[in-house]
N, C-alpha and C. Protein backbone atom coordinates (compact mmCIF):
# COMPACT_ATOMS: atom_id res chain seq x y z
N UNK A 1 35.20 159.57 46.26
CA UNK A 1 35.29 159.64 47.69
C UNK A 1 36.75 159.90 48.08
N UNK A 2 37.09 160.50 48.93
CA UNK A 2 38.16 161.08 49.78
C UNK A 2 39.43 159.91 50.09
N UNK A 3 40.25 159.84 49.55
CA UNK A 3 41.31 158.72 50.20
C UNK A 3 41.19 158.12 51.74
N UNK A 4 41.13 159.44 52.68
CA UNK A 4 41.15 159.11 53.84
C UNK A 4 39.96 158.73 54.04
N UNK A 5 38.84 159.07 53.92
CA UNK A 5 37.84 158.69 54.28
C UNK A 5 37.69 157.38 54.38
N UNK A 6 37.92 156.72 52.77
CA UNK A 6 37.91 155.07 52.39
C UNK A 6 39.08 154.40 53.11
N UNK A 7 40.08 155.40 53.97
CA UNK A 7 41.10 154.67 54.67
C UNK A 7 40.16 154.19 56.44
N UNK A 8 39.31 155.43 56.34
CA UNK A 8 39.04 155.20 57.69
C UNK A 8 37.50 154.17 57.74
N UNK A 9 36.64 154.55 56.79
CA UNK A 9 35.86 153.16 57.01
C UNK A 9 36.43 152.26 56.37
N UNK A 10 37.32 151.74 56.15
CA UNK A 10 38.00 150.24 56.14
C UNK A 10 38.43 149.92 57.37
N UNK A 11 39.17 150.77 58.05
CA UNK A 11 39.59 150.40 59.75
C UNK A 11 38.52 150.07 60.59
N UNK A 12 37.51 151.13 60.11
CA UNK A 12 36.40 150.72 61.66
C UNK A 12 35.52 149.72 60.89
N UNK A 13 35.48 149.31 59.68
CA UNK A 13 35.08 148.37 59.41
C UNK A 13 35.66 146.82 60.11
N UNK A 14 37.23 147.09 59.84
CA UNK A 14 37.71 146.02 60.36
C UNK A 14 37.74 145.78 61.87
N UNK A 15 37.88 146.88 62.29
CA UNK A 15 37.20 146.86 63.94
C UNK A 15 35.93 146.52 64.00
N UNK A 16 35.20 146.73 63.70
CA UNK A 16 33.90 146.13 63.97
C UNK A 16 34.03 144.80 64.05
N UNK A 17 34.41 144.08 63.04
CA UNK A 17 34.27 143.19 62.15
C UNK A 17 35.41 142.15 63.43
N UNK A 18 36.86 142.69 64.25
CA UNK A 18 37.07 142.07 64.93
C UNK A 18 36.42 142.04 66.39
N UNK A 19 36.00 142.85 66.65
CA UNK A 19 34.70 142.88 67.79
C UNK A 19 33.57 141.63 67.36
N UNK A 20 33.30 141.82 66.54
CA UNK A 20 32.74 141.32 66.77
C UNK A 20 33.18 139.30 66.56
N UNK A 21 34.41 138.95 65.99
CA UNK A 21 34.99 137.63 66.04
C UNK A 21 35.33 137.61 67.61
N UNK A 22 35.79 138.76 68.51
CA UNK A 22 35.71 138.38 69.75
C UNK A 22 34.58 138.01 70.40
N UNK A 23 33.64 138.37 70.52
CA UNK A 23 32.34 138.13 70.56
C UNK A 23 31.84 136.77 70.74
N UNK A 24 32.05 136.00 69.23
CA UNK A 24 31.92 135.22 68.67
C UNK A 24 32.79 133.91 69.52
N UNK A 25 33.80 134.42 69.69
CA UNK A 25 34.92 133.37 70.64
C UNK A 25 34.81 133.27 71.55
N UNK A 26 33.90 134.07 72.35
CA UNK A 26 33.61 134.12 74.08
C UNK A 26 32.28 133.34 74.09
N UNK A 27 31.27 133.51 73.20
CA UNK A 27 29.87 132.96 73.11
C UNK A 27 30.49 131.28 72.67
N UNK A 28 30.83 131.02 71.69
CA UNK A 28 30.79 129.69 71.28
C UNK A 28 31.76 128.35 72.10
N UNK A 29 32.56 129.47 72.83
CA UNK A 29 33.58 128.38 73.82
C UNK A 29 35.00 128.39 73.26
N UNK A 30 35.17 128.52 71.88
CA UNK A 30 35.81 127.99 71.32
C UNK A 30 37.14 128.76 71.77
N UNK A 31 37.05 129.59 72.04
CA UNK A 31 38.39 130.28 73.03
C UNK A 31 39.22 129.64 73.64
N UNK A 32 37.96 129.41 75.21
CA UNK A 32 38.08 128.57 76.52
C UNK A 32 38.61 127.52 75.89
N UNK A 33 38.10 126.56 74.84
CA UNK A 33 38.52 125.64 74.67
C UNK A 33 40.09 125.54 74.22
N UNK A 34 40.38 126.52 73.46
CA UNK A 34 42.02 126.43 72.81
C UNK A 34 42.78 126.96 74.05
N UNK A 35 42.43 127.83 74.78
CA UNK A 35 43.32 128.16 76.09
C UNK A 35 43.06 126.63 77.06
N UNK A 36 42.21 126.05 77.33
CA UNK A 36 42.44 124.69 78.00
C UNK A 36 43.51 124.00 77.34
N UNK A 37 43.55 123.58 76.33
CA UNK A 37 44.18 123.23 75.36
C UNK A 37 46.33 123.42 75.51
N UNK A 38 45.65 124.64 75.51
CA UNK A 38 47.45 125.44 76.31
C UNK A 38 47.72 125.31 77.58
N UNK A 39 46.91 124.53 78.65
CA UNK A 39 47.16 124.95 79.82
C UNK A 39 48.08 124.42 80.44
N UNK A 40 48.79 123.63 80.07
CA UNK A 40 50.57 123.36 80.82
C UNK A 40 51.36 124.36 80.62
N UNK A 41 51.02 124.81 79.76
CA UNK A 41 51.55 126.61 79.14
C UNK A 41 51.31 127.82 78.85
N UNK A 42 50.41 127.69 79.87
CA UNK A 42 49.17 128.76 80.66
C UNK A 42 50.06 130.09 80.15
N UNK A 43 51.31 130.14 80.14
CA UNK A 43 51.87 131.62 80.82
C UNK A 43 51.67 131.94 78.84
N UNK A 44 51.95 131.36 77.96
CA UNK A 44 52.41 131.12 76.57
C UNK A 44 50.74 132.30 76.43
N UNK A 45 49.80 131.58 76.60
CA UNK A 45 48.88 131.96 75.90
C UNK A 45 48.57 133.67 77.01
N UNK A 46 49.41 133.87 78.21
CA UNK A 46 48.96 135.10 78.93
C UNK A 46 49.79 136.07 77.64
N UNK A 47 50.86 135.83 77.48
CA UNK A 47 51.79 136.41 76.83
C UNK A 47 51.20 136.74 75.49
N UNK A 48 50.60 135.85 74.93
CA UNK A 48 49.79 136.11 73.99
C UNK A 48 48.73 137.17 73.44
N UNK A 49 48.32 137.09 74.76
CA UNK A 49 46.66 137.87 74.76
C UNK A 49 47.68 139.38 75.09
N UNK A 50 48.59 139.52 75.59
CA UNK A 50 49.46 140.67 75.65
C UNK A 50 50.07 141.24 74.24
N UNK A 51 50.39 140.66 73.75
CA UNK A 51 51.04 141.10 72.49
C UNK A 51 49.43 141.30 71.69
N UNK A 52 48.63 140.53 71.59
CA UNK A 52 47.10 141.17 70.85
C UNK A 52 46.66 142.36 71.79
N UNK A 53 47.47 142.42 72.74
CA UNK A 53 46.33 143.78 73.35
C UNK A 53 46.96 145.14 72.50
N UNK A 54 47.97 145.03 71.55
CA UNK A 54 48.33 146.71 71.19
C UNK A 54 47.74 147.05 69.92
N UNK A 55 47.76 145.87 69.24
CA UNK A 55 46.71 146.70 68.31
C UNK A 55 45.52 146.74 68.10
N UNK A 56 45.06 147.38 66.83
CA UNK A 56 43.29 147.90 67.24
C UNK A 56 43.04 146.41 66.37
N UNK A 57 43.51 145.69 65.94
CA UNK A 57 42.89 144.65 65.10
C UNK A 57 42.80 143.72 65.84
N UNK A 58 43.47 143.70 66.57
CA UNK A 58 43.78 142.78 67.70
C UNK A 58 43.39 142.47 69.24
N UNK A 59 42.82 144.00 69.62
CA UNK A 59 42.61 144.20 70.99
C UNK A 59 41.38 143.62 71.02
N UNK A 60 40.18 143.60 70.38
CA UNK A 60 38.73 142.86 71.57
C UNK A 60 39.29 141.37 71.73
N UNK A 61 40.17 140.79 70.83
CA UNK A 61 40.30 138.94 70.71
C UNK A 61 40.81 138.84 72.22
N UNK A 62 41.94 139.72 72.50
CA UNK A 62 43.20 140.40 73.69
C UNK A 62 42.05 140.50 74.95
N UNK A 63 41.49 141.15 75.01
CA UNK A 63 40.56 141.42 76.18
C UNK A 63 39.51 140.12 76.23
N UNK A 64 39.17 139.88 75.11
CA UNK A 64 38.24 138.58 75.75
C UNK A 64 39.12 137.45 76.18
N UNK A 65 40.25 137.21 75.51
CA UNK A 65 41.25 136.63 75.93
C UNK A 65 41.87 136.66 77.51
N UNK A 66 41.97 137.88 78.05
CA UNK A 66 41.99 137.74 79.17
C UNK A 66 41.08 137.85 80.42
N UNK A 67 39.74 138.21 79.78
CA UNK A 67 38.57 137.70 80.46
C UNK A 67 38.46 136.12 80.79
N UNK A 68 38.96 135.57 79.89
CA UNK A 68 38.78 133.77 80.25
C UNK A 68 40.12 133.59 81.48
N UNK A 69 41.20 134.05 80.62
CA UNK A 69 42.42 133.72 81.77
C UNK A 69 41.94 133.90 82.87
N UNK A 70 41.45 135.43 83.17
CA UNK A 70 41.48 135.99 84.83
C UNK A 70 40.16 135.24 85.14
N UNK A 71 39.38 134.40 84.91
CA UNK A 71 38.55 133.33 85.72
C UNK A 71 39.39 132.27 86.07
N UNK A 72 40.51 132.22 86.32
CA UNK A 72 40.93 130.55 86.51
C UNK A 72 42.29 131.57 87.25
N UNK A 73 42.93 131.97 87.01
CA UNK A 73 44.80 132.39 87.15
C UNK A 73 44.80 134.02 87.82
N UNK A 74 46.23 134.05 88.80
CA UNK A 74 46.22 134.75 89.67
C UNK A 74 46.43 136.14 88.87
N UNK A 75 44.98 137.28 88.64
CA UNK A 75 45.43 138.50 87.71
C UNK A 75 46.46 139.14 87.90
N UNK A 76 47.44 138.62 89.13
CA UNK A 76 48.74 140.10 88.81
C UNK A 76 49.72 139.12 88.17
N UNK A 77 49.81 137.58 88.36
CA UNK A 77 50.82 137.24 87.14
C UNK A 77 50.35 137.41 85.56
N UNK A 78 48.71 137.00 85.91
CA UNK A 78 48.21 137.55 84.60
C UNK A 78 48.69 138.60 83.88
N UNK A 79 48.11 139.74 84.67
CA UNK A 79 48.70 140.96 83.98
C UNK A 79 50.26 141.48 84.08
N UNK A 80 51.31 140.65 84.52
CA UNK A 80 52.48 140.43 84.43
C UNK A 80 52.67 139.89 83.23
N UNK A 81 52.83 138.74 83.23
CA UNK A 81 53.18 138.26 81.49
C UNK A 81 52.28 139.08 80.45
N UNK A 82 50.98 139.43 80.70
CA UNK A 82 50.59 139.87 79.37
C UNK A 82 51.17 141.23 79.19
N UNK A 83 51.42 142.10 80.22
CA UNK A 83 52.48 143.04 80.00
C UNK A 83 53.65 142.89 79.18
N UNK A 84 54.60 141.81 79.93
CA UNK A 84 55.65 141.50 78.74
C UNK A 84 55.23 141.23 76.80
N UNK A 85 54.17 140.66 76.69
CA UNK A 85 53.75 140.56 75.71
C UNK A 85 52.97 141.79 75.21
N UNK A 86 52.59 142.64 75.86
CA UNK A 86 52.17 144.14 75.28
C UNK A 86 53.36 144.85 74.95
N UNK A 87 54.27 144.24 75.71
CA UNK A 87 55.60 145.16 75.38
C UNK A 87 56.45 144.86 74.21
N UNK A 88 56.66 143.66 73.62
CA UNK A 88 56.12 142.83 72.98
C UNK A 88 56.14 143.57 71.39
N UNK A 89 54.54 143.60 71.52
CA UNK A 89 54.08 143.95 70.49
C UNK A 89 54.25 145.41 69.73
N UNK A 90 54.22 145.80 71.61
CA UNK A 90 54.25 147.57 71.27
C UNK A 90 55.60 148.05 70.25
N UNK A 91 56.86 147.31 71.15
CA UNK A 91 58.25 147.28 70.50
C UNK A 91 58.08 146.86 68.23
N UNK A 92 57.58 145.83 68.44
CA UNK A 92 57.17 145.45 67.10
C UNK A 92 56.50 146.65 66.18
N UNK A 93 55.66 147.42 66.66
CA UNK A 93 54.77 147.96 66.21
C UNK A 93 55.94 149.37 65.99
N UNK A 94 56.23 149.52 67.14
CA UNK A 94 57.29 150.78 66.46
C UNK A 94 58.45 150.73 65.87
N UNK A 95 59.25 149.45 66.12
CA UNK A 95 60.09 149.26 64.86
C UNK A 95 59.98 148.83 63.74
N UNK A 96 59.06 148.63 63.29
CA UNK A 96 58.74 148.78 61.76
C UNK A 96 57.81 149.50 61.28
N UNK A 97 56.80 150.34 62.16
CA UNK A 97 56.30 150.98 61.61
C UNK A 97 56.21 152.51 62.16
N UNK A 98 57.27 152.38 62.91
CA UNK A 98 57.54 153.74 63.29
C UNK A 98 57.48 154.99 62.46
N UNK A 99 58.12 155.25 61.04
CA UNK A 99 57.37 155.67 60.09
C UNK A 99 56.58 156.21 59.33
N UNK A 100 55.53 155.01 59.13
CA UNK A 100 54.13 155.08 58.67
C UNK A 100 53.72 155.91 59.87
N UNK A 101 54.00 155.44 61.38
CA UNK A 101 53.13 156.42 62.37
C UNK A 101 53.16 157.54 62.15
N UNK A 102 54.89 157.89 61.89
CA UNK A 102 55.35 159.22 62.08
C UNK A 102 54.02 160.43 60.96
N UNK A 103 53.98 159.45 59.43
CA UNK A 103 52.81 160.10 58.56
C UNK A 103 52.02 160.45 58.90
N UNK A 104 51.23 159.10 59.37
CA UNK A 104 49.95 159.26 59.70
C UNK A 104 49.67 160.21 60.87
N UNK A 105 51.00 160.43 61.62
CA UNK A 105 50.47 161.91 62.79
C UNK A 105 50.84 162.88 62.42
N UNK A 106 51.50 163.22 61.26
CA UNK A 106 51.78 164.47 60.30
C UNK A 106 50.56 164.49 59.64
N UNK A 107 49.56 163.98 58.94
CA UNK A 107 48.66 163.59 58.28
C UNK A 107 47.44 164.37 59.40
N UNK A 108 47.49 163.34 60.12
CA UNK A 108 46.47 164.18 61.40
C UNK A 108 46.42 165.26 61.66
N UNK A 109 47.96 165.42 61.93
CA UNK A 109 47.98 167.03 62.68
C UNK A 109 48.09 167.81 61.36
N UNK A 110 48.06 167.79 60.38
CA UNK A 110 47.61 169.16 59.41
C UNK A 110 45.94 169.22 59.35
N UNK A 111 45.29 167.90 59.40
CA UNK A 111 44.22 168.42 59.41
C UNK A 111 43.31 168.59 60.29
N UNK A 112 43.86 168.74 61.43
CA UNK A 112 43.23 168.92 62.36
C UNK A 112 43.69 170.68 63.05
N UNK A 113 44.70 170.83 62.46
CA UNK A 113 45.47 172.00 63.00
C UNK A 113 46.25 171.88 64.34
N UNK A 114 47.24 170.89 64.50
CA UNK A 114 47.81 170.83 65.52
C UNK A 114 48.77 171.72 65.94
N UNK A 115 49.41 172.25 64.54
CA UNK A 115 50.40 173.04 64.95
C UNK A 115 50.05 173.93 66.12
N UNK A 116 49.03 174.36 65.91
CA UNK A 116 48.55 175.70 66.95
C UNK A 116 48.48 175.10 68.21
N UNK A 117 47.84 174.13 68.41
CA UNK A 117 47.98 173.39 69.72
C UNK A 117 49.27 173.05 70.34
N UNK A 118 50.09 172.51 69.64
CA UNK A 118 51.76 172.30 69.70
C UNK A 118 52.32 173.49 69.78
N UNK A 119 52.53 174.70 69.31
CA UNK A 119 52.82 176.38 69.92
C UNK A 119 52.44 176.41 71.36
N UNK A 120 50.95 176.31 71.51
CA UNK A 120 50.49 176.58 72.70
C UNK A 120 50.91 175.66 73.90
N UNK A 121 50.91 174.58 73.90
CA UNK A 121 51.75 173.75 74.71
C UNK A 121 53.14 174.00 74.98
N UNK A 122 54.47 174.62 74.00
CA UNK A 122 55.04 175.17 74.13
C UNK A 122 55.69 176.53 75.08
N UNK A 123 54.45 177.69 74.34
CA UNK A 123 54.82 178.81 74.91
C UNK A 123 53.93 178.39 76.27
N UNK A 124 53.55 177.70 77.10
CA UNK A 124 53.30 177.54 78.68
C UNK A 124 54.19 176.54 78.69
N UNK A 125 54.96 175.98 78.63
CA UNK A 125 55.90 174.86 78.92
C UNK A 125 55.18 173.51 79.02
N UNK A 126 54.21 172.91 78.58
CA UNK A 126 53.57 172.09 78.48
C UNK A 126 53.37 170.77 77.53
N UNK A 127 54.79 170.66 77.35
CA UNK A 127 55.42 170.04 76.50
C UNK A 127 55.45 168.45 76.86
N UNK A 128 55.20 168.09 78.32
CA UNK A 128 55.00 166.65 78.86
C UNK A 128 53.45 165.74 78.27
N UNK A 129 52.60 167.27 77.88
CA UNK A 129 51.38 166.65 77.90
C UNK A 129 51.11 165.53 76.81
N UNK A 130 51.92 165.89 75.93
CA UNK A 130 52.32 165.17 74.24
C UNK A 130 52.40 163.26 74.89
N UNK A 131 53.69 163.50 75.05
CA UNK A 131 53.86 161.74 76.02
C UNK A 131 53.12 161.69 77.35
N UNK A 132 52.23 162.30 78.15
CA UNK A 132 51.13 161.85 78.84
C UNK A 132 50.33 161.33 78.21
N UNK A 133 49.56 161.96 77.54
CA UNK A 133 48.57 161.21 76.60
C UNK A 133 48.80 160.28 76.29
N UNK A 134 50.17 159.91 75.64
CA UNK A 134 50.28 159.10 74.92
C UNK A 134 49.94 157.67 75.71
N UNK A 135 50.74 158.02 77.16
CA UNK A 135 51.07 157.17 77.67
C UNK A 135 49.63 156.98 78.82
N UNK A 136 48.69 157.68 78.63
CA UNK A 136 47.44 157.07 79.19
C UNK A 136 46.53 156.33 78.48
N UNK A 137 47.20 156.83 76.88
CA UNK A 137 46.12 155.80 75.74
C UNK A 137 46.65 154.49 75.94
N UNK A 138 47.99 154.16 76.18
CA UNK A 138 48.89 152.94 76.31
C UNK A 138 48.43 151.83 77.69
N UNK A 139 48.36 153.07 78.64
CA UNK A 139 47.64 151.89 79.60
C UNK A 139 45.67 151.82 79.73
N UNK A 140 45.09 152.32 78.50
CA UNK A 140 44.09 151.99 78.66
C UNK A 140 43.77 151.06 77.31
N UNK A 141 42.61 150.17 77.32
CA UNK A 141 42.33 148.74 76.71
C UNK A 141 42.07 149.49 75.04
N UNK A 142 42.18 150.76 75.09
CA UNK A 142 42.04 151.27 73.49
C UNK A 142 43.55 150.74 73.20
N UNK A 143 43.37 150.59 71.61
CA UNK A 143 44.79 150.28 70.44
C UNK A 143 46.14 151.36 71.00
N UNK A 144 46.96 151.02 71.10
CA UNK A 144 48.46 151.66 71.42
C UNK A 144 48.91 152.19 70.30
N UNK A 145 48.35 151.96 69.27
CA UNK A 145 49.36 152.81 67.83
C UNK A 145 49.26 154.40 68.16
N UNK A 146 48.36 155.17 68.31
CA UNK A 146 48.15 156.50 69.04
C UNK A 146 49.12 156.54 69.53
N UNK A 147 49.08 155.89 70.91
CA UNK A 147 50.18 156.28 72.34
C UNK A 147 51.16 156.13 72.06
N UNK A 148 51.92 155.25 71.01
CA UNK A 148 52.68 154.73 70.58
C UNK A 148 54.01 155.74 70.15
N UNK A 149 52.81 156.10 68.87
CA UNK A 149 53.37 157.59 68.07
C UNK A 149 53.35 158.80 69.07
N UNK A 150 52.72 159.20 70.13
CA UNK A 150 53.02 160.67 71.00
C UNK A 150 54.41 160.12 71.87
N UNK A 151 54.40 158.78 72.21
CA UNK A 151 55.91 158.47 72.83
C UNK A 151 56.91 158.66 71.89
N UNK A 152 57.03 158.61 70.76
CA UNK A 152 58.05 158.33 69.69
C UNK A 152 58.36 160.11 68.94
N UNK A 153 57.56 160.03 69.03
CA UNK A 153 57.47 161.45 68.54
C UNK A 153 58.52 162.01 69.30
N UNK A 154 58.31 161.92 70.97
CA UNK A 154 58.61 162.68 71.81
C UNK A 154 60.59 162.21 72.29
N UNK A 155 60.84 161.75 71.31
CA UNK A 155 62.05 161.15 71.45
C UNK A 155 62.58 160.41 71.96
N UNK A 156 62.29 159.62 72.68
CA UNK A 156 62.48 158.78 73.92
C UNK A 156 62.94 157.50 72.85
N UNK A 157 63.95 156.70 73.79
CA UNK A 157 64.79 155.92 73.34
C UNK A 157 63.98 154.49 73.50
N UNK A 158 64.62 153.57 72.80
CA UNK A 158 63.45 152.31 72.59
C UNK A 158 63.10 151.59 74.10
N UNK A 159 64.47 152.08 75.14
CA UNK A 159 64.34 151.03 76.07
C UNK A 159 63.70 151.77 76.77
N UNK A 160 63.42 153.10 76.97
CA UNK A 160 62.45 154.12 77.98
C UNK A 160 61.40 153.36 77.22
N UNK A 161 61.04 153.60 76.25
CA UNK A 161 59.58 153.66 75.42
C UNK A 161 58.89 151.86 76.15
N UNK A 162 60.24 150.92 76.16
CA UNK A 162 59.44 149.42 76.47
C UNK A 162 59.28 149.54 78.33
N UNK A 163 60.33 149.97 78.81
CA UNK A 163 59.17 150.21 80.29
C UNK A 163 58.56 151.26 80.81
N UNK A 164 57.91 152.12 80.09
CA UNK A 164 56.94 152.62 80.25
C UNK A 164 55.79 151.86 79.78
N UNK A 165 56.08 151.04 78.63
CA UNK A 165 55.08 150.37 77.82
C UNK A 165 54.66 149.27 78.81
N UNK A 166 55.39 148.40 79.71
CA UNK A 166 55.35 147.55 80.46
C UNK A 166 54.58 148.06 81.72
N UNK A 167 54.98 149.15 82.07
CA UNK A 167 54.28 149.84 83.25
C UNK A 167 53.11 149.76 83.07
N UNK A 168 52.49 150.45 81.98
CA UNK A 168 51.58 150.80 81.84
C UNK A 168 50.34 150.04 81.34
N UNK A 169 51.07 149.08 80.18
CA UNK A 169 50.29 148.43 79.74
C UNK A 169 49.50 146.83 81.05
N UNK A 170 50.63 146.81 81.82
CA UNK A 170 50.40 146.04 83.02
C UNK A 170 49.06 146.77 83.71
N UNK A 171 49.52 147.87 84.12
CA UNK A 171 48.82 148.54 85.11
C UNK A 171 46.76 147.93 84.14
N UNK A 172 47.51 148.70 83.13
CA UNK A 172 46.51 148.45 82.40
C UNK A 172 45.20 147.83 82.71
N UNK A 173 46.10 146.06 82.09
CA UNK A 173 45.61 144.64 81.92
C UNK A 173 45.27 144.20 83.17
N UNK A 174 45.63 144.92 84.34
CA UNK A 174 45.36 144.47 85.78
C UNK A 174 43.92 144.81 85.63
N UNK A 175 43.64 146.06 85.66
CA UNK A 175 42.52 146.73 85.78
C UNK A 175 41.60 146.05 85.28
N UNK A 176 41.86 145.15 83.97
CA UNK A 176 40.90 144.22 83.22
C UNK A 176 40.57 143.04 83.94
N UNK A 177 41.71 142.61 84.70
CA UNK A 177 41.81 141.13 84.64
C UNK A 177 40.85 141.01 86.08
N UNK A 178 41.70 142.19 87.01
CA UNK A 178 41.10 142.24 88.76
C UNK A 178 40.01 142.17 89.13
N UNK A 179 39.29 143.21 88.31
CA UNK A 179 37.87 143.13 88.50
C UNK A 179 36.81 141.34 88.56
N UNK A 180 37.68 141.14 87.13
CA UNK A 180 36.64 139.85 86.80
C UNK A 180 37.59 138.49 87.18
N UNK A 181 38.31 138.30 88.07
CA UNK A 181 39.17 137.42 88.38
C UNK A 181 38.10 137.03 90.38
N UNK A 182 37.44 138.67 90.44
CA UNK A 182 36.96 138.97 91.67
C UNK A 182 35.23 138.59 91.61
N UNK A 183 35.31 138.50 90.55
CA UNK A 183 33.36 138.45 90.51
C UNK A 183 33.19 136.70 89.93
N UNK A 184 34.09 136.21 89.74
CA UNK A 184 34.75 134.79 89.49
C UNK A 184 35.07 133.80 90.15
């Protein structure tokens, strides 16, 4: 079998596999219960569920995580601190593995044929679309390693890269939190 292949059902294995421990933590209580647990230091565990929201191993625990918060706590500090803590993570995630990303989107883009797409974006001047993307995968509840790598790629310096990451990833976590903070 194919290297990548066995690279990629191991990931969505392990995605599954944390979907479904989120799952598992929202049904049995046992969440609610460890965030009660924190609650003189309510902001500790917002910050928390922020830094789990960037990666893919991490994000359903992150979202059910702040499904419990935004029933009890006001969602724009919510999604304030867990921003800082997406930013957080995001920062983490690209300084050490900035890298490995850089591969794994060299990796991609040969086999997908990006180059041609990357010309074409070019010769129309369309060269923003690279860090758009990136930066719409960043504020939506999918994994940030993607968005991560089209920001990095795109040169941008660590402290652009953390408030955009903050922007966005806020904007984000609002969107999560508002809704169900409102039907609550």
């Amino acid at each position: 079998m194919d290297q990548n292949l066995k690279r990629l059902i191991l990931k969505t294995s392990i995605f599954i596999l944390s979907l479904s421990s989120a799952w598992w933590l929202i049904k049995s209580g046992y969440l609610q219960g460890l965030i009660e647990t924190i609650l003189p230091l309510r902001f500790i565990s917002e910050i928390m569920a922020g830094v789990l929201y960037t990666s893919f191993l991490t994000s359903p625990i992150s979202v059910a995580m702040l499904i419990i918060l935004a029933q009890e706590n006001n969602p724009v500090v919510t999604a304030l601190l867990a921003g800082v803590g997406a930013v957080l993570g995001d920062l983490l995630i690209l300084r050490f593995f900035r890298e490995k990303l850089s591969s794994d989107l060299n990796m991609v883009s040969k086999q997908l044929q990006l180059k041609k797409v990357n010309s074409f974006l070019q010769k129309y001047r369309l060269d923003f679309a690279i860090p758009l993307i990136g930066a719409i995968i960043i504020a939506s509840p999918f994994p940030d390693e993607l968005g991560l790598i089209m920001l990095g790629i795109s040169k941008l310096r660590y402290q652009e890269i953390a408030l955009i990451s903050y922007i966005l990833n806020t904007a984000g976590i609002l969107l999560i939190v508002l809704p169900i903070n409102l039907i609550s």
